[in-house]
Protein backbone atom coordinates (compact mmCIF):
# COMPACT_ATOMS: atom_id res chain seq x y z
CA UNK A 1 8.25 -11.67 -13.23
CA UNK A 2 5.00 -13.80 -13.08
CA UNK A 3 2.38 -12.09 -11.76
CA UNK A 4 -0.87 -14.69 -10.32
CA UNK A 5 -4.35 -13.24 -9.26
CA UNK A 6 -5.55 -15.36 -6.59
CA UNK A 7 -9.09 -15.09 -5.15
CA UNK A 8 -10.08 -14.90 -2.51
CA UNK A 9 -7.44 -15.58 0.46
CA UNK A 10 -8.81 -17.78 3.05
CA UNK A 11 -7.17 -16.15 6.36
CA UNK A 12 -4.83 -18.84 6.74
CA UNK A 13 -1.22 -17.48 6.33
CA UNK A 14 -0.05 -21.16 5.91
CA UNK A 15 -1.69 -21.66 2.43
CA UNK A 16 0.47 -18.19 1.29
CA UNK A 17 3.67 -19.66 -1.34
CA UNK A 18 6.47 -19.37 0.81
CA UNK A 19 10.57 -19.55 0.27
CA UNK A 20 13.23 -20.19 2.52
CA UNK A 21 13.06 -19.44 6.05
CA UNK A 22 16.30 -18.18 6.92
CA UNK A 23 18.02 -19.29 10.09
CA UNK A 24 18.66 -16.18 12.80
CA UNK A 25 16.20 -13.99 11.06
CA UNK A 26 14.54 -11.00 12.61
CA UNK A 27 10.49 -10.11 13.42
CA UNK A 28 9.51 -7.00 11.77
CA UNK A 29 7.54 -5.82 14.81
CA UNK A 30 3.52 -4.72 13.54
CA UNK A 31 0.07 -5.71 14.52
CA UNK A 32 -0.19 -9.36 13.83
CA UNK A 33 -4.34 -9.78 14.20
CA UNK A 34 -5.48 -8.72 11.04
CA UNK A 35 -8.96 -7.63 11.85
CA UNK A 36 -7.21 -5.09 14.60
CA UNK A 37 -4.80 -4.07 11.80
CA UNK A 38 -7.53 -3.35 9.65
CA UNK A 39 -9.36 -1.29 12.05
CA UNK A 40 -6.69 0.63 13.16
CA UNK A 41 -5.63 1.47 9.14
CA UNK A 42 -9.35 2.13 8.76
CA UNK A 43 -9.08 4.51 11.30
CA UNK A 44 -6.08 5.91 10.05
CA UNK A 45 -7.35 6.19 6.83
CA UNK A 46 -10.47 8.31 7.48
CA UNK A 47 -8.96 10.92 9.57
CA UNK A 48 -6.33 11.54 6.60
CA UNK A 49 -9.43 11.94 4.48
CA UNK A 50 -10.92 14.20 6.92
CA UNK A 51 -8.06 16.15 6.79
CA UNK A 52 -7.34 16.22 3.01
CA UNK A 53 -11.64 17.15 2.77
CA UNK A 54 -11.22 19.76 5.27
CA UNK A 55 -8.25 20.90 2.86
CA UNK A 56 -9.92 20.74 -0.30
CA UNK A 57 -13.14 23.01 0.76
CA UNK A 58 -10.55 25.78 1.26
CA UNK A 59 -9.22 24.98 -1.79
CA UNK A 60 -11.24 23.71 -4.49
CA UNK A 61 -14.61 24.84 -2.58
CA UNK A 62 -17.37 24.03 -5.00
CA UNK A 63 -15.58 22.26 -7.09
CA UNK A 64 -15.31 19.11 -4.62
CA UNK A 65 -18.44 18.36 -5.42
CA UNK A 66 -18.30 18.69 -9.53
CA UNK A 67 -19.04 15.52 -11.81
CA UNK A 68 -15.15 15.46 -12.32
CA UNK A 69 -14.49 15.45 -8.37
CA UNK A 70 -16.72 12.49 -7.78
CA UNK A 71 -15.81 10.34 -10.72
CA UNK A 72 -11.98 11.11 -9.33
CA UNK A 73 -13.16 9.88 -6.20
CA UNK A 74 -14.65 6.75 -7.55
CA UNK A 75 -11.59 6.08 -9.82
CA UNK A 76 -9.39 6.64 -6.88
CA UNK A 77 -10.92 3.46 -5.70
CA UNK A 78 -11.59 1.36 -8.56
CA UNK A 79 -6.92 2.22 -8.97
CA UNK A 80 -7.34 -0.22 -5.77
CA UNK A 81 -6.38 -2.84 -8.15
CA UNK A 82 -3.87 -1.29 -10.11
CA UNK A 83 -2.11 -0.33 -7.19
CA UNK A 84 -1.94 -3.88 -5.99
CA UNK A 85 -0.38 -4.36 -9.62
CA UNK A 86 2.17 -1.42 -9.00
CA UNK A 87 3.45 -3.42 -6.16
CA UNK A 88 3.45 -6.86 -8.31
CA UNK A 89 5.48 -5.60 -11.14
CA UNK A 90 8.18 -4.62 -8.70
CA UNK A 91 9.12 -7.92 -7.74
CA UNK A 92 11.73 -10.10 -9.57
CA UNK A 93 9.71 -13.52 -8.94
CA UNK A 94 6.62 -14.89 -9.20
CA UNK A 95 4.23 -12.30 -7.04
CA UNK A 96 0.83 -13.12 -5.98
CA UNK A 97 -2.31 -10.75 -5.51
CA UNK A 98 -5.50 -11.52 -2.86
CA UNK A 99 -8.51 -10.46 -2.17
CA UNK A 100 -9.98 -11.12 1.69
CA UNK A 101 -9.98 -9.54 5.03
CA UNK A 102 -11.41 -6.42 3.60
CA UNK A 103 -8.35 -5.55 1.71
CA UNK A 104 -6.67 -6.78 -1.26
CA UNK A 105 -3.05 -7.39 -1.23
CA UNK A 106 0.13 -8.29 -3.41
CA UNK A 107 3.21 -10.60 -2.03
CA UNK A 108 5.40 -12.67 -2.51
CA UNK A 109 7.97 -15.01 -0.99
CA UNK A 110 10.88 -13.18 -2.30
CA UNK A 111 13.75 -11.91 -0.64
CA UNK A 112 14.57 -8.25 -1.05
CA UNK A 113 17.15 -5.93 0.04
CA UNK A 114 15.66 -3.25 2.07
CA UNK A 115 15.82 -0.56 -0.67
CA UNK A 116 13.46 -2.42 -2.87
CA UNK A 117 11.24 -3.24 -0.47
CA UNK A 118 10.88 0.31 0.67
CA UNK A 119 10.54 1.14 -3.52
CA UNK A 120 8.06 -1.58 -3.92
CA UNK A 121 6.02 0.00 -0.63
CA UNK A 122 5.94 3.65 -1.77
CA UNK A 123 5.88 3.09 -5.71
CA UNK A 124 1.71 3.52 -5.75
CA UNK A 125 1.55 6.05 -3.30
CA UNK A 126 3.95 8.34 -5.99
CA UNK A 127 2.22 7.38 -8.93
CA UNK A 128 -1.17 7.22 -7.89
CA UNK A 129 -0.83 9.31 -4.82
CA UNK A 130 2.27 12.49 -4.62
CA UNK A 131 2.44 12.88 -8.41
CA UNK A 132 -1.48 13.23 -9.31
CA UNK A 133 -1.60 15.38 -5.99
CA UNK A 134 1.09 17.92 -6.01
CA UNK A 135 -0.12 18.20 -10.45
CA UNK A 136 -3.59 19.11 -9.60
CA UNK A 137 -2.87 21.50 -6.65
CA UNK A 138 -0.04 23.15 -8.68
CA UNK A 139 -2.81 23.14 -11.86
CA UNK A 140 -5.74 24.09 -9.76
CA UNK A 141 -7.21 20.80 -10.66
CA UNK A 142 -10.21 20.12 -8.14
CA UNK A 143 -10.69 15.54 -10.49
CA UNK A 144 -6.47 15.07 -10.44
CA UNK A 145 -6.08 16.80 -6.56
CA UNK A 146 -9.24 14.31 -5.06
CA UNK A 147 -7.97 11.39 -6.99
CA UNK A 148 -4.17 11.65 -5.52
CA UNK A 149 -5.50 12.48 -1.86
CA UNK A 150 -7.91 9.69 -1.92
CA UNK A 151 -4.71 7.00 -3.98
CA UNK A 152 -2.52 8.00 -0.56
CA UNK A 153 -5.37 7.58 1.81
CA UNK A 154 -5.05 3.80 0.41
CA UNK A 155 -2.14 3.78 0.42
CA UNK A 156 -2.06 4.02 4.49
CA UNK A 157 -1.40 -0.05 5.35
CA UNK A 158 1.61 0.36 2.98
CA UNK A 159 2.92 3.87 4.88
CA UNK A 160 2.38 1.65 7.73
CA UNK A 161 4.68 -1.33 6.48
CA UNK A 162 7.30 1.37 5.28
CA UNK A 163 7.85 2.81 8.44
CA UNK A 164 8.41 -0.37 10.15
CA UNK A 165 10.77 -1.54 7.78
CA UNK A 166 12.40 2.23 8.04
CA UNK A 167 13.12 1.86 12.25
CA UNK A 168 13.30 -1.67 12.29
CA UNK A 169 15.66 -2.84 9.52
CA UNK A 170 18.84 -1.81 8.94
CA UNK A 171 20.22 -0.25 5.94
CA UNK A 172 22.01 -3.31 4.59
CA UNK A 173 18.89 -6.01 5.36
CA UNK A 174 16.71 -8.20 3.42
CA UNK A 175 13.41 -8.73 3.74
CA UNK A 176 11.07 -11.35 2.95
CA UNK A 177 7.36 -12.45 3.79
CA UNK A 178 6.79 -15.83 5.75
CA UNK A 179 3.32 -16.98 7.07
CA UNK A 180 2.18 -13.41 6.08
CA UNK A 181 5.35 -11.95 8.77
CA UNK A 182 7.65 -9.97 7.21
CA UNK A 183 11.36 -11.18 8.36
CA UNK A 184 14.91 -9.22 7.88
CA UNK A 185 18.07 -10.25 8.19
CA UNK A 186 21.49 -8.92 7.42
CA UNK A 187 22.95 -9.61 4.03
């Protein structure tokens, strides 16, 4: 695995490496403008962290607000990057990682079966997300609880992908990215 940090990416899915196109390959159905995608994951995004706040003051009450909940809070977004990284280290090939659009992303031209892309989807939202969560809820820990609520509200655009891929693909498909489209077809 090879992983290449990019810059900036300039909006046009043409300049994105790309493999082989395979012939009779499937549309994974999604939002194909990316400043509507964007929006709508925005969107998303802050009424999950409405409802994880609303949560948390029943909760943690006081504590939200503690030096160790904000820094949390911050760190959940500085793991922006890592995350993308998470994702990287999952492929086999060379992956690549962006920044632009308002979001940073990882890909790569690689054909995967649907498993792995599923794995490769989800694998930030358990590290960085479920696991820190469901420890600092279980420990009563106001910093570990805000950073995994705040690592799966990022984690939305991927949640997004995963349930595409879950409806749309079946259980024996690959998928790969083309032209920033994500194809399947049977294999």
């Amino acid at each position: 695995m090879n992983i290449k940090f990019m810059g900036k990416y300039n909006n046009d899915p043409r300049s994105l490496p790309k493999g082989e196109m395979v012939s009779g390959a499937h549309r994974i159905k999604k939002i194909d403008n990316l400043v509507l995608l964007n929006i709508v994951m925005t969107v998303i995004s802050c009424i999950l962290g409405y409802m994880f706040l609303i949560f948390f003051i029943n909760v943690f009450g006081r504590e939200l607000l503690s030096i160790g909940g904000v820094a949390a809070a911050i760190l959940a977004f500085v793991f922006i990057i890592p995350h993308e990284y998470i994702h990287a280290v999952c492929f086999k090939e060379s992956a690549y990682i962006y920044v632009g659009s308002g979001l940073l992303f990882a890909m790569s031209p690689e054909h995967m079966s649907k498993k792995r892309y599923l794995f490769m989807l989800m694998l930030p939202f358990l590290l960085l997300g479920a696991l820190p969560l469901g420890a600092g809820l279980i420990a009563h820990c106001a910093p570990l609880a805000i950073f995994g609520a705040l690592s799966i509200v990022t984690c939305t655009g991927d949640i997004y992908y995963a349930i595409n891929a879950l409806f749309q693909v079946p259980s024996n498909g690959k998928i790969y990215l083309y032209d920033m489209v994500n194809y399947w077809y049977e294999g």
